[in-house]
PDB file of N, CA and C in Angstrom:
ATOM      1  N   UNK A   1     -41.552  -6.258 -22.218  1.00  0.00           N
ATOM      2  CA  UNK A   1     -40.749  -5.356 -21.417  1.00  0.00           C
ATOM      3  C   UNK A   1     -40.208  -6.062 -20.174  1.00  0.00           C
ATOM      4  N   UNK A   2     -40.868  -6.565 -19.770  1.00  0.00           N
ATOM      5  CA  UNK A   2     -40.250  -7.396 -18.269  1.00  0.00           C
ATOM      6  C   UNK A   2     -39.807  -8.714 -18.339  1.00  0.00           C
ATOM      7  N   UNK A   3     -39.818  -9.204 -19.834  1.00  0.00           N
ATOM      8  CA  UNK A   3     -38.838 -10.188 -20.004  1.00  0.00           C
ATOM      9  C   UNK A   3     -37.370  -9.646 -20.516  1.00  0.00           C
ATOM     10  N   UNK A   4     -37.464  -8.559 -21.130  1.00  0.00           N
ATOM     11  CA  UNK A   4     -36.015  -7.928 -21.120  1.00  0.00           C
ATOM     12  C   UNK A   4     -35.459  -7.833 -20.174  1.00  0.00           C
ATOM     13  N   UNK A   5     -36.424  -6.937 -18.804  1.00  0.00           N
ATOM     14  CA  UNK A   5     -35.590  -6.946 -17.745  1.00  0.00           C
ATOM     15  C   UNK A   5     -34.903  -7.712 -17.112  1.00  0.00           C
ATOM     16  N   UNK A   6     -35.883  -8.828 -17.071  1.00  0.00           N
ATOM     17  CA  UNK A   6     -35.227 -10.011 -16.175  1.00  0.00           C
ATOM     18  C   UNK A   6     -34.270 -10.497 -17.102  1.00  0.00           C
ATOM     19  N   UNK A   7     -34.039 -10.804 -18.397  1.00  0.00           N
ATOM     20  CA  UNK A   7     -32.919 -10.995 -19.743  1.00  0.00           C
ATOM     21  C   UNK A   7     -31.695 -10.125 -19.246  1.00  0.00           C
ATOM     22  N   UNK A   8     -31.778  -9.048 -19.190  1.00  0.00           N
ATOM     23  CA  UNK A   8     -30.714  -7.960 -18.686  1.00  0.00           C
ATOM     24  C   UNK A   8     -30.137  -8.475 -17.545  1.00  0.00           C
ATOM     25  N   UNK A   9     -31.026  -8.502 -16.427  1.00  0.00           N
ATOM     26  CA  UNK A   9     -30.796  -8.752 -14.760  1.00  0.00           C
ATOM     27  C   UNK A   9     -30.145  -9.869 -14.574  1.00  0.00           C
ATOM     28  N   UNK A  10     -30.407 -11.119 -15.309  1.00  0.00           N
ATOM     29  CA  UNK A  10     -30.071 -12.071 -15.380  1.00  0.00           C
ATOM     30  C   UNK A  10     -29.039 -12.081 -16.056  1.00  0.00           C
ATOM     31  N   UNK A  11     -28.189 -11.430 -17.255  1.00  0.00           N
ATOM     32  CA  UNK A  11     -26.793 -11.532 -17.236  1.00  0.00           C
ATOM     33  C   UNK A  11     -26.154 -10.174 -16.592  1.00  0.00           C
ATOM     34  N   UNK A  12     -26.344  -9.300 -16.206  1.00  0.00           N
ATOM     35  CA  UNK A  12     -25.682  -8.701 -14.988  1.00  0.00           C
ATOM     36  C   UNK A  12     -25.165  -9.360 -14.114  1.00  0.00           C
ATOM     37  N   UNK A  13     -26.179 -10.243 -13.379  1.00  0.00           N
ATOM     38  CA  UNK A  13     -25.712 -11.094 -11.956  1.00  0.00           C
ATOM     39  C   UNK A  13     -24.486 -12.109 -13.123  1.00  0.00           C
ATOM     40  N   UNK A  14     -24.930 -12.648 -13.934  1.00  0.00           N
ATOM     41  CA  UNK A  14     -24.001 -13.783 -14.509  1.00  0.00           C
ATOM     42  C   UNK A  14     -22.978 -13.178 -14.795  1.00  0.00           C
ATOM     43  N   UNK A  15     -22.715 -11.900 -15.330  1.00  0.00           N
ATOM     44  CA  UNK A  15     -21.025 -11.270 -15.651  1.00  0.00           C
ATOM     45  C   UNK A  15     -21.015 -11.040 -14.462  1.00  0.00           C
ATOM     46  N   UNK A  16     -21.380 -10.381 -13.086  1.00  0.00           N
ATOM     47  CA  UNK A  16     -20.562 -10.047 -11.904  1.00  0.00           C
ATOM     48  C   UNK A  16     -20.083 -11.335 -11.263  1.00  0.00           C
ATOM     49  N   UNK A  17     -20.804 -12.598 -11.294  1.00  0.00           N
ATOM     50  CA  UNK A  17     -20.418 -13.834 -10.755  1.00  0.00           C
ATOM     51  C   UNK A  17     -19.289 -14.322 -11.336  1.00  0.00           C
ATOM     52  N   UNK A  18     -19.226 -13.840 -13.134  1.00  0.00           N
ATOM     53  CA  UNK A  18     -17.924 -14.550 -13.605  1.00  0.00           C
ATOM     54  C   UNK A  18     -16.902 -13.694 -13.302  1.00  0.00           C
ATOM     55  N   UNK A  19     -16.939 -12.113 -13.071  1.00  0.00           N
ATOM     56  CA  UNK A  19     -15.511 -11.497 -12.739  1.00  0.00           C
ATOM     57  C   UNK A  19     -15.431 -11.674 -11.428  1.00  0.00           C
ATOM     58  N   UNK A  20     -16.098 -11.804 -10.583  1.00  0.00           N
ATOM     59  CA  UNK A  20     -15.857 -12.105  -9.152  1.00  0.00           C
ATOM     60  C   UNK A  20     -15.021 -13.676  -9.217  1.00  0.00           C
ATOM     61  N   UNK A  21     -15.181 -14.585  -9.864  1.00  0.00           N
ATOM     62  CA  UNK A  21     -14.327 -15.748 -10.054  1.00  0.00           C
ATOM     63  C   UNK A  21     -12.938 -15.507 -10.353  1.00  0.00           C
ATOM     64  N   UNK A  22     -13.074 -15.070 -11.769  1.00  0.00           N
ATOM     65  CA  UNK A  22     -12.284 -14.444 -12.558  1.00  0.00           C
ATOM     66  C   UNK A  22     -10.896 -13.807 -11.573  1.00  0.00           C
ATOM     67  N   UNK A  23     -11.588 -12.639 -10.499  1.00  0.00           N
ATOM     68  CA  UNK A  23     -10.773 -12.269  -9.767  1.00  0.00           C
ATOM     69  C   UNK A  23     -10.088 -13.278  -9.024  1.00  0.00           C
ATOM     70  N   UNK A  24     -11.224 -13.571  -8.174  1.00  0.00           N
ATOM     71  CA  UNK A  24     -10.147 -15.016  -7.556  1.00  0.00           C
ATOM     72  C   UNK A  24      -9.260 -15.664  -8.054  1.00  0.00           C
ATOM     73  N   UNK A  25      -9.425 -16.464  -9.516  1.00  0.00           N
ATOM     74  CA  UNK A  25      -8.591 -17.080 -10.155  1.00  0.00           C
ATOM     75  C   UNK A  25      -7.338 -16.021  -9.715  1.00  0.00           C
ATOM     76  N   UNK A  26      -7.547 -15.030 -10.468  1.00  0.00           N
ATOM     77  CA  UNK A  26      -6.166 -13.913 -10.935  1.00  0.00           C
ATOM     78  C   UNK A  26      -5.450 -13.975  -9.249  1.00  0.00           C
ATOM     79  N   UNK A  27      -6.186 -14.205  -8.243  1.00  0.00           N
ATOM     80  CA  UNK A  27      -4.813 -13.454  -6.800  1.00  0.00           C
ATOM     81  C   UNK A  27      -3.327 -14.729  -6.770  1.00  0.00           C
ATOM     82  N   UNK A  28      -3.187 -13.858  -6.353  1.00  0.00           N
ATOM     83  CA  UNK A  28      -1.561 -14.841  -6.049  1.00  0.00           C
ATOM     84  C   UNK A  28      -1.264 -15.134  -4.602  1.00  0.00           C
ATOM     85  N   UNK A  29      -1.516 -16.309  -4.185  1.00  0.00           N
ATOM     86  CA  UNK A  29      -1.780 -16.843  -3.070  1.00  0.00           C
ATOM     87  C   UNK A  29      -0.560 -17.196  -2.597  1.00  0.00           C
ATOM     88  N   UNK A  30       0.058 -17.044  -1.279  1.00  0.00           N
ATOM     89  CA  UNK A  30       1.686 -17.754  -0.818  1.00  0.00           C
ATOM     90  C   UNK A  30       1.929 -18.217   0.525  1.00  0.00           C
ATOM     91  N   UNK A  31       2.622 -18.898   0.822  1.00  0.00           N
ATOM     92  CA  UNK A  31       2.122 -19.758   2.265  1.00  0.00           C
ATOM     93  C   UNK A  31       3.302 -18.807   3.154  1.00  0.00           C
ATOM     94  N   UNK A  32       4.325 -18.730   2.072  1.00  0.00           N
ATOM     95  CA  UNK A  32       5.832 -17.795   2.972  1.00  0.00           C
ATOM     96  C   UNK A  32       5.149 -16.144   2.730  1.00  0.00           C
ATOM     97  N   UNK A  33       5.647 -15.850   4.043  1.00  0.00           N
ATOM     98  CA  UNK A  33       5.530 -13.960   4.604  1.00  0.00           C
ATOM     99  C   UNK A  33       6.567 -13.627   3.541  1.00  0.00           C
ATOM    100  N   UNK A  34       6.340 -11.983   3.143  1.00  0.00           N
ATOM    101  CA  UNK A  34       7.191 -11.895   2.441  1.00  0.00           C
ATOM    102  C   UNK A  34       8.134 -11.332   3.173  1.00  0.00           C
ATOM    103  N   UNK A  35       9.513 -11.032   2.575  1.00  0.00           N
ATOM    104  CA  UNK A  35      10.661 -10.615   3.672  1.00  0.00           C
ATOM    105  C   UNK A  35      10.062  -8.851   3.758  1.00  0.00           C
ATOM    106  N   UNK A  36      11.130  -8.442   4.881  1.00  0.00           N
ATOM    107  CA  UNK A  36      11.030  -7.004   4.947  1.00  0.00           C
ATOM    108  C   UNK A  36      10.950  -5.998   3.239  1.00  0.00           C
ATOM    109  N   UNK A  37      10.064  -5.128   3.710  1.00  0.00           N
ATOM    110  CA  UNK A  37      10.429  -4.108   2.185  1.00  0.00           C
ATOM    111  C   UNK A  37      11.820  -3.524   2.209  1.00  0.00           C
ATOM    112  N   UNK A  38      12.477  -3.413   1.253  1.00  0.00           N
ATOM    113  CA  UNK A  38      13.628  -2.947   0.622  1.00  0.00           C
ATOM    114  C   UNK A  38      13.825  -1.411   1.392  1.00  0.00           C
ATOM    115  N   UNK A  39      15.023  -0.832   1.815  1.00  0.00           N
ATOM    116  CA  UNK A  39      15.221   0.906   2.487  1.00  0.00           C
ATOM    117  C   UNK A  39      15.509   1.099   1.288  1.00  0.00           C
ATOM    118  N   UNK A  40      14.757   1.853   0.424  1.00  0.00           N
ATOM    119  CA  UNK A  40      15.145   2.398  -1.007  1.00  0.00           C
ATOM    120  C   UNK A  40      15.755   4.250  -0.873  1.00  0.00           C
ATOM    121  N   UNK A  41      16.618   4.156  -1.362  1.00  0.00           N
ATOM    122  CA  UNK A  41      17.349   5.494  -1.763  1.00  0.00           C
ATOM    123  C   UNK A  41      16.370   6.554  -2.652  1.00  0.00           C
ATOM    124  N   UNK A  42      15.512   7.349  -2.185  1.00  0.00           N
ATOM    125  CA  UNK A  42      15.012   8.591  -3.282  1.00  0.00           C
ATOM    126  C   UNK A  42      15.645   9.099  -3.918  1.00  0.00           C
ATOM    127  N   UNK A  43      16.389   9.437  -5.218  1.00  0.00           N
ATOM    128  CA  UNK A  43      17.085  10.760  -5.768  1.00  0.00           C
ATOM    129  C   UNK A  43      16.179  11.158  -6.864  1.00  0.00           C
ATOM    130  N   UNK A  44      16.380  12.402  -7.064  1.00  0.00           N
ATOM    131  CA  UNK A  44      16.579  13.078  -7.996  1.00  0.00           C
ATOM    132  C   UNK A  44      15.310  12.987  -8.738  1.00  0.00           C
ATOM    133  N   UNK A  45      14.190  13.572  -7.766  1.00  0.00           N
ATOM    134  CA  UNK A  45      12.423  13.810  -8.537  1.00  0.00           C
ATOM    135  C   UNK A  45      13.008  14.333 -10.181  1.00  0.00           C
ATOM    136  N   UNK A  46      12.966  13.907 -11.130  1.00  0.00           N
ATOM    137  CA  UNK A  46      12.898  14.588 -12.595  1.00  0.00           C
ATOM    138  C   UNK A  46      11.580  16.164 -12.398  1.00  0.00           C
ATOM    139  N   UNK A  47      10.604  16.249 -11.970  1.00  0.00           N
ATOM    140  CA  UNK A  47      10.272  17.822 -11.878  1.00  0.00           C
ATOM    141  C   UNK A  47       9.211  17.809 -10.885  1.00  0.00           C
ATOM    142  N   UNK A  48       8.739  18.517 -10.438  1.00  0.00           N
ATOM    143  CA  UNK A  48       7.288  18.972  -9.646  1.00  0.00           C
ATOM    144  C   UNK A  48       6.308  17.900  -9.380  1.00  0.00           C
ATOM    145  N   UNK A  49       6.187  17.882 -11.063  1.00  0.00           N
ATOM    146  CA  UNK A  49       4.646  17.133 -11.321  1.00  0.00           C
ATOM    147  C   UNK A  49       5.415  15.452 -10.955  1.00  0.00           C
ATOM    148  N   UNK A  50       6.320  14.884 -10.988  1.00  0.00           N
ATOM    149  CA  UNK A  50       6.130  13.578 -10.700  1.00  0.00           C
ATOM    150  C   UNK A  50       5.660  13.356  -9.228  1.00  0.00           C
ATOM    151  N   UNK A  51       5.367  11.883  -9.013  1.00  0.00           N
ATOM    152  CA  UNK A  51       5.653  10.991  -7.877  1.00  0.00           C
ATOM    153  C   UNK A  51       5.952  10.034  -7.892  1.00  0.00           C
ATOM    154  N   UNK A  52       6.722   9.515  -6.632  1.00  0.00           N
ATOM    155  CA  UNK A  52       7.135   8.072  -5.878  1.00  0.00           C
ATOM    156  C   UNK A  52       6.500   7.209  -5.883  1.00  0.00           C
ATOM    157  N   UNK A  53       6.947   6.268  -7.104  1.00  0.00           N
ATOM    158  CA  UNK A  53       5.915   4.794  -6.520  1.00  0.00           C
ATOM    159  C   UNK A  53       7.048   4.129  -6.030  1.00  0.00           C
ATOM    160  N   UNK A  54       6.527   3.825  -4.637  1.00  0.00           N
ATOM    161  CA  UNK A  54       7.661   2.602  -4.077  1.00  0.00           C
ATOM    162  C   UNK A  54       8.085   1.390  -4.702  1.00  0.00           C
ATOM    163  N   UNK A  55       9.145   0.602  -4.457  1.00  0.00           N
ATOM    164  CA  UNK A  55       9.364  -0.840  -3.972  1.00  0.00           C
ATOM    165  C   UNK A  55       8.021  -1.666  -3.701  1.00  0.00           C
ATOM    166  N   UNK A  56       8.208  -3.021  -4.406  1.00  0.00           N
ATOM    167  CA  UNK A  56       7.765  -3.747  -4.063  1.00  0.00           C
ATOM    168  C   UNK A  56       8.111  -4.877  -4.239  1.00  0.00           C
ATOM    169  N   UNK A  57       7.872  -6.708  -3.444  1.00  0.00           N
ATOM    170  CA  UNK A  57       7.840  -7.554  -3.383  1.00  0.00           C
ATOM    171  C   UNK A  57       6.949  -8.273  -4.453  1.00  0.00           C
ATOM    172  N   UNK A  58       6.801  -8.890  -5.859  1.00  0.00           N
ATOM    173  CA  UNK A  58       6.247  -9.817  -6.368  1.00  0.00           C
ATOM    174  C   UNK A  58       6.962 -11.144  -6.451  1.00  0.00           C
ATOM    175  N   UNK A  59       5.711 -11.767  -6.809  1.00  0.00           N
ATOM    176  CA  UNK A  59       6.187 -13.716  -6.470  1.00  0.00           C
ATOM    177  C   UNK A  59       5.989 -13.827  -7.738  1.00  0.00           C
ATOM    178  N   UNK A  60       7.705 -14.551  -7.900  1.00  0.00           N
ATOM    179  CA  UNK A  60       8.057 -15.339  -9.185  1.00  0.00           C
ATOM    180  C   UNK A  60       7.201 -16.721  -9.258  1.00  0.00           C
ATOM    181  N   UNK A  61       6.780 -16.906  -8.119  1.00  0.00           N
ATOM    182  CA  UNK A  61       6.328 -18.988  -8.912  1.00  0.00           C
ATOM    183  C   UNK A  61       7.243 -19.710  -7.871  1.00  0.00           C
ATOM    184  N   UNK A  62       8.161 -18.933  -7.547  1.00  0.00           N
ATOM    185  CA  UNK A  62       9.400 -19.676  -6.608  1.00  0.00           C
ATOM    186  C   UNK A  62       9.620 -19.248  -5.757  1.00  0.00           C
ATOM    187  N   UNK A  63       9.942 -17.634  -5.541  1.00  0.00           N
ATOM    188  CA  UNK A  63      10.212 -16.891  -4.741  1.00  0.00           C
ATOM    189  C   UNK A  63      10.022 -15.842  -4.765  1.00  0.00           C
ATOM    190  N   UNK A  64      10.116 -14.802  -4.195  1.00  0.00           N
ATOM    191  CA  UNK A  64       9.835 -12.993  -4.221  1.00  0.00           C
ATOM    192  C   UNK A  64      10.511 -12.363  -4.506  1.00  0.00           C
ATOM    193  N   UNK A  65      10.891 -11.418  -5.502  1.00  0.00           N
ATOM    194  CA  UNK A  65      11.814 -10.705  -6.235  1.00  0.00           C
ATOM    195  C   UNK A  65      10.888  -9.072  -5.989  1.00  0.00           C
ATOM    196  N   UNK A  66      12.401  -8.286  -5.809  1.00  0.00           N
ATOM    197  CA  UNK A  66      11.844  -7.015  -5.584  1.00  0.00           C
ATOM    198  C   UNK A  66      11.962  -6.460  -6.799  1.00  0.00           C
ATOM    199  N   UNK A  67      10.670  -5.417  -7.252  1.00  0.00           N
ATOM    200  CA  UNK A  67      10.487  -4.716  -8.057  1.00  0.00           C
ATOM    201  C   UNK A  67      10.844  -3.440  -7.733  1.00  0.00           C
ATOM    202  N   UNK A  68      11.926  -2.618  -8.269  1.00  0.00           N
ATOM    203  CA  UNK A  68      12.364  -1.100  -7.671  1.00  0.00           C
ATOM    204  C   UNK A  68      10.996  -0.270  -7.701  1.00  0.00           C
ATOM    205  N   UNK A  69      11.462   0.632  -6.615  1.00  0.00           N
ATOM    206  CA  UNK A  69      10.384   1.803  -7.113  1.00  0.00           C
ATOM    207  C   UNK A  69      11.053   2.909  -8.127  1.00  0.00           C
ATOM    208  N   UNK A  70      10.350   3.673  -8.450  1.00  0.00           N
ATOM    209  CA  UNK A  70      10.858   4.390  -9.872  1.00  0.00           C
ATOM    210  C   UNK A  70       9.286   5.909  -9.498  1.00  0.00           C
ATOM    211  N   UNK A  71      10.130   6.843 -10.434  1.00  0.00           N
ATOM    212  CA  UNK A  71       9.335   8.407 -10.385  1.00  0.00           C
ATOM    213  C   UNK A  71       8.692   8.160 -11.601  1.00  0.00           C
ATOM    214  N   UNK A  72       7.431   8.660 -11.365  1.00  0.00           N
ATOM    215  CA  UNK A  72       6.194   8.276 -12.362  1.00  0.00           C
ATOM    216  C   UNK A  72       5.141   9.754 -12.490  1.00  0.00           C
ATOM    217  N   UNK A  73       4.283   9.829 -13.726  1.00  0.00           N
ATOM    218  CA  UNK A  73       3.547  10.815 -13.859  1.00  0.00           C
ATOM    219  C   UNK A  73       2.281  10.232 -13.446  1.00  0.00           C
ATOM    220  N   UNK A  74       1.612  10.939 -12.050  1.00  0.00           N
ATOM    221  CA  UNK A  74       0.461  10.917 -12.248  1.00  0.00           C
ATOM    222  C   UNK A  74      -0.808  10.494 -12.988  1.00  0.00           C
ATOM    223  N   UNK A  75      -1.620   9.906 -13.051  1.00  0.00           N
ATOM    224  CA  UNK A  75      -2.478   9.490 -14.137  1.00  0.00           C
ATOM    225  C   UNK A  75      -2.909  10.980 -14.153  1.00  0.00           C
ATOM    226  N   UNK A  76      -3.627  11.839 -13.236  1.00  0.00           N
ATOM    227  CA  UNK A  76      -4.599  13.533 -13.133  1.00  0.00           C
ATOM    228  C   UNK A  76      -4.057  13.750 -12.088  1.00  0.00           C
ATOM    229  N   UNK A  77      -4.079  14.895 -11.979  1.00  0.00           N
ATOM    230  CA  UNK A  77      -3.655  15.827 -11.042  1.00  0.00           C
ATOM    231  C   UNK A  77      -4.222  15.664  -9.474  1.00  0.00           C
ATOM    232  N   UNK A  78      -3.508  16.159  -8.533  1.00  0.00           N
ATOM    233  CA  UNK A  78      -4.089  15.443  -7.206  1.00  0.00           C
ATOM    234  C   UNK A  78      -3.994  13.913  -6.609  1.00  0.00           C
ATOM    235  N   UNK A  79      -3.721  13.049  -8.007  1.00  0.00           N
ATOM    236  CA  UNK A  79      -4.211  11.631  -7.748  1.00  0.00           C
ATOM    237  C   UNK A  79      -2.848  11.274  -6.225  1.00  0.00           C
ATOM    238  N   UNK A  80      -3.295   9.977  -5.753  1.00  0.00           N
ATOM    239  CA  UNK A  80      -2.233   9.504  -4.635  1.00  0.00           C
ATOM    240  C   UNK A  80      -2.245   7.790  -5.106  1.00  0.00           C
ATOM    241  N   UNK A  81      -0.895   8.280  -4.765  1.00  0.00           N
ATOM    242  CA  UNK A  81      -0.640   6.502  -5.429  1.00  0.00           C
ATOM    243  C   UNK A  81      -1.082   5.524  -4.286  1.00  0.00           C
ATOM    244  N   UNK A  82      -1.851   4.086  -3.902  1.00  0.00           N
ATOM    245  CA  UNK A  82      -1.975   3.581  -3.015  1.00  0.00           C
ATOM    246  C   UNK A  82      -0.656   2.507  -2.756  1.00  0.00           C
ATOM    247  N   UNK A  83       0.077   2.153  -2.171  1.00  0.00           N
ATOM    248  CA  UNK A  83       1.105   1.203  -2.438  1.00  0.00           C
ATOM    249  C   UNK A  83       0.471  -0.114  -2.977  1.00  0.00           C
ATOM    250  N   UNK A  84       1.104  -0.959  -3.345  1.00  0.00           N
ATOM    251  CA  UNK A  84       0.860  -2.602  -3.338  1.00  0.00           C
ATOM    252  C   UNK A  84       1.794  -3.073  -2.217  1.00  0.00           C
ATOM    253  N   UNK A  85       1.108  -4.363  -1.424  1.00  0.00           N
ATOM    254  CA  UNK A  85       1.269  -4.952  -0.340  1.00  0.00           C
ATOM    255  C   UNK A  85       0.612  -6.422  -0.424  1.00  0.00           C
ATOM    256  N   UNK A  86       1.291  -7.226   0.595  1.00  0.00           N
ATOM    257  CA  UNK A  86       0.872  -8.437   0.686  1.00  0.00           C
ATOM    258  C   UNK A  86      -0.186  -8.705   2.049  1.00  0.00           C
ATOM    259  N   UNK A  87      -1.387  -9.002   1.941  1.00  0.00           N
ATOM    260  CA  UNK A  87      -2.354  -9.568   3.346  1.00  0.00           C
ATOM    261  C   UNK A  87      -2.240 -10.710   3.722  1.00  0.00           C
ATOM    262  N   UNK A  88      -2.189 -10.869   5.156  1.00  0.00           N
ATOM    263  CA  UNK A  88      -2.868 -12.294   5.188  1.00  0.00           C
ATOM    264  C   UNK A  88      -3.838 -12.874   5.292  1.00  0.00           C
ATOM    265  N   UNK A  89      -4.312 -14.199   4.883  1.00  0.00           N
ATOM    266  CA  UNK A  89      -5.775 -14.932   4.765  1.00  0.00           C
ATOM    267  C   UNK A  89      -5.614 -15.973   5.715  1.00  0.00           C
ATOM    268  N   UNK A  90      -6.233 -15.479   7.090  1.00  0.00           N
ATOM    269  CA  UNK A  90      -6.220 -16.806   7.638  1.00  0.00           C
ATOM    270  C   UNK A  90      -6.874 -18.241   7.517  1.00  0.00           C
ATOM    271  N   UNK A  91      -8.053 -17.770   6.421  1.00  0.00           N
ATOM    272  CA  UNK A  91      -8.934 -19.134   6.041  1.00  0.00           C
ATOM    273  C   UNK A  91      -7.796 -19.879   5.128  1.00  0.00           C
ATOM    274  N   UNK A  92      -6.942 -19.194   4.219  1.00  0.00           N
ATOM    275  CA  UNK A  92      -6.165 -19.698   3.168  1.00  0.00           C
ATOM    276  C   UNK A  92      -4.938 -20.047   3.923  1.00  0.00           C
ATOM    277  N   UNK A  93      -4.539 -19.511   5.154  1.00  0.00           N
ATOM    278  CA  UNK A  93      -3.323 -19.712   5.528  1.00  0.00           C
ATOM    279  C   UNK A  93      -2.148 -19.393   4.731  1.00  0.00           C
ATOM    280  N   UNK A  94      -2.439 -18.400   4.126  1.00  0.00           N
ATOM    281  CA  UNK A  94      -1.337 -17.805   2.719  1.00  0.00           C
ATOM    282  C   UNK A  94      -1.775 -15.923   3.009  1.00  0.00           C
ATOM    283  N   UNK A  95      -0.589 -15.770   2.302  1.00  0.00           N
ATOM    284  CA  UNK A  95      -0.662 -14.400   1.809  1.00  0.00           C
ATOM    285  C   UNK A  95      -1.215 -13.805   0.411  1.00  0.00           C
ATOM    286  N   UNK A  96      -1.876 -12.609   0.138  1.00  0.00           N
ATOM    287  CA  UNK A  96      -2.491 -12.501  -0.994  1.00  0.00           C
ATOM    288  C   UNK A  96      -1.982 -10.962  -1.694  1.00  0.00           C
ATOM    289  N   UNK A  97      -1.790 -10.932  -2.684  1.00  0.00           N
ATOM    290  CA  UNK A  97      -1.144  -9.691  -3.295  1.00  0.00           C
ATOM    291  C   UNK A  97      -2.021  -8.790  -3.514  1.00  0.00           C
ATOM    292  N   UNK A  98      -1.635  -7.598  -3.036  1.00  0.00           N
ATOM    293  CA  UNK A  98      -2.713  -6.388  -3.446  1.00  0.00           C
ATOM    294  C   UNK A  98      -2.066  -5.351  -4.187  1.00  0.00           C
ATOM    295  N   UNK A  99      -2.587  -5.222  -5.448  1.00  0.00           N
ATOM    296  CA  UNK A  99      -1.988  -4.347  -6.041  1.00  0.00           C
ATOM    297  C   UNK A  99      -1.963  -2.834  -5.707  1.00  0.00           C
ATOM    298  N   UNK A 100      -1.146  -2.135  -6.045  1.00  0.00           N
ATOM    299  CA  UNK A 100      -0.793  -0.905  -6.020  1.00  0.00           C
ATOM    300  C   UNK A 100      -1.939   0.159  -7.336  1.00  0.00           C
ATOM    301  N   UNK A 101      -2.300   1.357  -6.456  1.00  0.00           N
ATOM    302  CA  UNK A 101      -3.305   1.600  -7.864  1.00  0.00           C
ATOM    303  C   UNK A 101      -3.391   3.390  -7.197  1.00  0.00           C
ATOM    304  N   UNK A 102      -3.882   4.010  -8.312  1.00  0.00           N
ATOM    305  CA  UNK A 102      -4.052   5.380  -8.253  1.00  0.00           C
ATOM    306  C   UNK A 102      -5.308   6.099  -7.809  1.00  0.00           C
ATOM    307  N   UNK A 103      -5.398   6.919  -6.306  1.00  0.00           N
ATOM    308  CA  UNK A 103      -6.810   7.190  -5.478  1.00  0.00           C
ATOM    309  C   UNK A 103      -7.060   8.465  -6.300  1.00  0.00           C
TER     310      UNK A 103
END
């Protein structure tokens, strides 16, 4: 029994260490600020139940290309969209992408 546990415990910590890498690998790191966000035009909610996901800035590899925002369904009811935005890392001296996701 308590060699299972520690069997278990011991790849728990080993999968959280590899997606915690994993994550790192995945950010998108950039030394240039990104420019101002886009003044996007709202029209025409299609009904009630949608919402606004904004504009955003992603990095091509080269440079930053804006992604429109567009009217979207909710994943559940109530939900709030969080935007995506860029931070800065002063240890990295770069900027880091944060995705946009549903609270």
């Amino acid at each position: 029994m308590t060699k299972r546990i520690i069997h278990w415990g011991f790849a728990g910590m080993t999968l959280a260490i590899w997606l915690a890498a994993f994550a790192e690998a995945a950010a998108v790191y950039v030394r240039v600020a990104p420019p101002r966000p886009v003044v996007e035009r709202v029209i025409g909610r299609p009904s009630p139940a949608y919402s606004w996901v904004g504009g955003y800035y992603r990095w091509s590899g080269r440079a930053y290309v804006w992604v429109p925002g567009r009217w979207t369904l909710p994943p559940r009811p109530l939900a709030v969209w969080v935007a995506p935005h860029w931070d800065y890392v002063p240890a990295r001296g770069s900027y880091v992408f944060v995705g946009g996701f549903w609270r």
